[in-house]
C-alpha atoms as a PDB file:
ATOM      1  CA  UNK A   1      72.737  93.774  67.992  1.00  0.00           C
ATOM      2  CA  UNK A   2      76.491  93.188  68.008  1.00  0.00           C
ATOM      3  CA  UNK A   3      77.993  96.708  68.334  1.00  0.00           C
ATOM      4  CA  UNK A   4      81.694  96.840  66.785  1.00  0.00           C
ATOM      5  CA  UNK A   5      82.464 100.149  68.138  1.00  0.00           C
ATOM      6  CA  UNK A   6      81.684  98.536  71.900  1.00  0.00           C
ATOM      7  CA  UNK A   7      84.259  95.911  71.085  1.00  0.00           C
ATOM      8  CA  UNK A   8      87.071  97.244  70.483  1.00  0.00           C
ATOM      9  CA  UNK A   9      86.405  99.770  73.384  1.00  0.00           C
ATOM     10  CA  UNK A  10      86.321  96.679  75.712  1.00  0.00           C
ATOM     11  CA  UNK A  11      89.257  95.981  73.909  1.00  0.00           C
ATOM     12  CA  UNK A  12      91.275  99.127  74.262  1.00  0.00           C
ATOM     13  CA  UNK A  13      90.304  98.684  78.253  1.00  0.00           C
ATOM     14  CA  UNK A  14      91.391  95.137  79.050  1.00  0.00           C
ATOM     15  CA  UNK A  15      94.578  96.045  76.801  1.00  0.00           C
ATOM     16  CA  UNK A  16      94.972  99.176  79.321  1.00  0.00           C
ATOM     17  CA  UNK A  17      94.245  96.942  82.198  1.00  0.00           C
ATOM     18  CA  UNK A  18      97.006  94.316  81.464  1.00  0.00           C
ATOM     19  CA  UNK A  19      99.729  97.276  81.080  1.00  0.00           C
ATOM     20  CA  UNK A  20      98.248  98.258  84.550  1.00  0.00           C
ATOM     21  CA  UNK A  21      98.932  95.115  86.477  1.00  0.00           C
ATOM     22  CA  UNK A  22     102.091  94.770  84.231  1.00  0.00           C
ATOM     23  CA  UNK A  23     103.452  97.691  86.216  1.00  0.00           C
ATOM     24  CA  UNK A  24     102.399  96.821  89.128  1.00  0.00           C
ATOM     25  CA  UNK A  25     104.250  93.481  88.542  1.00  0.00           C
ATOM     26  CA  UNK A  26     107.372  95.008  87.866  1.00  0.00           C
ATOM     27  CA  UNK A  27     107.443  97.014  90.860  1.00  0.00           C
ATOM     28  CA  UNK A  28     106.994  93.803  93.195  1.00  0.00           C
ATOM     29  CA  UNK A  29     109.944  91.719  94.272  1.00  0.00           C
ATOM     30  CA  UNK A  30     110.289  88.124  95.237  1.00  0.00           C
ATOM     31  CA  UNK A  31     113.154  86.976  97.759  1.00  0.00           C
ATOM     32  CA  UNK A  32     113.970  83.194  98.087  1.00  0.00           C
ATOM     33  CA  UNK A  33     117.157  81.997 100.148  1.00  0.00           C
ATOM     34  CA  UNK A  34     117.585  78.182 100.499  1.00  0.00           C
ATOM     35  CA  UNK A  35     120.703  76.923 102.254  1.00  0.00           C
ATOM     36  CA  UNK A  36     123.177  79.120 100.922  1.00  0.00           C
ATOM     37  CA  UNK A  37     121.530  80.197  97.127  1.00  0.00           C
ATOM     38  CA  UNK A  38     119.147  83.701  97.521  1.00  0.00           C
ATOM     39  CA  UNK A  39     117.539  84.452  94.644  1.00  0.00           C
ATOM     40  CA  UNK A  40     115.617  87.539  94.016  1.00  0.00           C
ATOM     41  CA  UNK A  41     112.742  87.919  91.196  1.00  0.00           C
ATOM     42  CA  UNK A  42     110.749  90.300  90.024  1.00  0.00           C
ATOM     43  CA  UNK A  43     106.840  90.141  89.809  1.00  0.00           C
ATOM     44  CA  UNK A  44     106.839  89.606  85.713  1.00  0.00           C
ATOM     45  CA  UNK A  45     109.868  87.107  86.319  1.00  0.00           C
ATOM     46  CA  UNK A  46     112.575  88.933  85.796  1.00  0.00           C
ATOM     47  CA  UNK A  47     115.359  87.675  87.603  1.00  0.00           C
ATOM     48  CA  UNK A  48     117.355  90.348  89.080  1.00  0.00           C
ATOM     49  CA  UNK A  49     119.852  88.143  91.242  1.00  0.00           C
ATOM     50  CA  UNK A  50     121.099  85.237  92.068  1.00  0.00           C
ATOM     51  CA  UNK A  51     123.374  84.801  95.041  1.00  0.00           C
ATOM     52  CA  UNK A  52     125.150  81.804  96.355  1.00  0.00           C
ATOM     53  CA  UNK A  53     127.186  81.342  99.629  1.00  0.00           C
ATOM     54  CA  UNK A  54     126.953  85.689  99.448  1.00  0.00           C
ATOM     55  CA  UNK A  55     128.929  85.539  96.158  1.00  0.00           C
ATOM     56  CA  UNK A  56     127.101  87.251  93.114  1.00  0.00           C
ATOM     57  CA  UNK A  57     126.241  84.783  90.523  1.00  0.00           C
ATOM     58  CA  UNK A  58     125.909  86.765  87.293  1.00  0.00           C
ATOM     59  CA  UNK A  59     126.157  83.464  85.109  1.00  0.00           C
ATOM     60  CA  UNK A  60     123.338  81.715  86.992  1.00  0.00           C
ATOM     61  CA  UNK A  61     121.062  85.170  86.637  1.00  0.00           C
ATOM     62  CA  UNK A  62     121.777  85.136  83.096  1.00  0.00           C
ATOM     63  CA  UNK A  63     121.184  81.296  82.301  1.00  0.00           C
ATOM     64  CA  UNK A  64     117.575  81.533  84.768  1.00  0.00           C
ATOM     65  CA  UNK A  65     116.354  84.523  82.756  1.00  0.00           C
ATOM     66  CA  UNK A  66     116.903  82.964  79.475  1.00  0.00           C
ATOM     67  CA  UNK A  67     115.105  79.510  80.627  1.00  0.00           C
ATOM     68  CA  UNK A  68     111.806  81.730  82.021  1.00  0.00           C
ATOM     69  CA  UNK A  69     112.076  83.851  78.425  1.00  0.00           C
ATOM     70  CA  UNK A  70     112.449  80.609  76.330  1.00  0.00           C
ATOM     71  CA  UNK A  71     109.181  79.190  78.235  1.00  0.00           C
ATOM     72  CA  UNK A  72     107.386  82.316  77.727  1.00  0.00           C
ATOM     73  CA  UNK A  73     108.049  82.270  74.640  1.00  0.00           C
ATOM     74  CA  UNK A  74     106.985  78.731  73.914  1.00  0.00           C
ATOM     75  CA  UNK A  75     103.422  79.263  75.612  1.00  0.00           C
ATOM     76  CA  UNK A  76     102.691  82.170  73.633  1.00  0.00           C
ATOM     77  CA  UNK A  77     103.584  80.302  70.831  1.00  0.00           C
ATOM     78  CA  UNK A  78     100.981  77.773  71.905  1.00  0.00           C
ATOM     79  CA  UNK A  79      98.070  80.112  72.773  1.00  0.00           C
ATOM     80  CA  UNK A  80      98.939  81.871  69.298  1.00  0.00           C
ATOM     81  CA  UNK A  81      97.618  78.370  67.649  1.00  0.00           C
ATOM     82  CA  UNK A  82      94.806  77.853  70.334  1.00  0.00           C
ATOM     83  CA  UNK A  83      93.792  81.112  69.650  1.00  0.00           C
ATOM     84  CA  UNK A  84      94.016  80.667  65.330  1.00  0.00           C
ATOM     85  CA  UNK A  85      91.834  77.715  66.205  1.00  0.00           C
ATOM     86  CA  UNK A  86      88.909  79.473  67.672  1.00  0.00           C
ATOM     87  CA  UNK A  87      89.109  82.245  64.775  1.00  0.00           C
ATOM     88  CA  UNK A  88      88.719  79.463  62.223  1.00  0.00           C
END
């Protein structure tokens, strides 16, 4: 028998779990140089600099995190209508 109660308990855990690895993510950092460019990220693709030829690029960091937001943004758009689709 389907127990309601049990649901949103598993629920309330995976929710806890994804602010768990969240963190975690945010903690990491990724460091990428390629000829002169470095680029450092964090682990829930945050971009927290972008150098090139050792010169800050503030522009660049600004410009890459608003590309990775817009994406984000457009895939949770998409599994928002996957998901409506499975409810229906």
């Amino acid at each position: 028998m389907f127990n309601p109660l049990k649901a949103l308990g598993d629920v309330n855990a995976m929710r806890k779990h994804a602010i768990q690895i969240q963190q975690e993510l945010e903690s990491e950092e990724f460091e990428v140089s390629q000829g002169g460019a470095r680029v450092v990220i964090s682990g829930n693709q945050n971009v927290k600099s972008v150098t090139i030829d050792g010169v800050p690029n503030e522009d660049v960091r600004r410009a890459v995190n608003d590309a990775i937001k817009r994406s984000q943004q457009a895939a949770a758009g998409k599994l928002a209508e996957i998901s409506k689709n499975f409810q229906q």
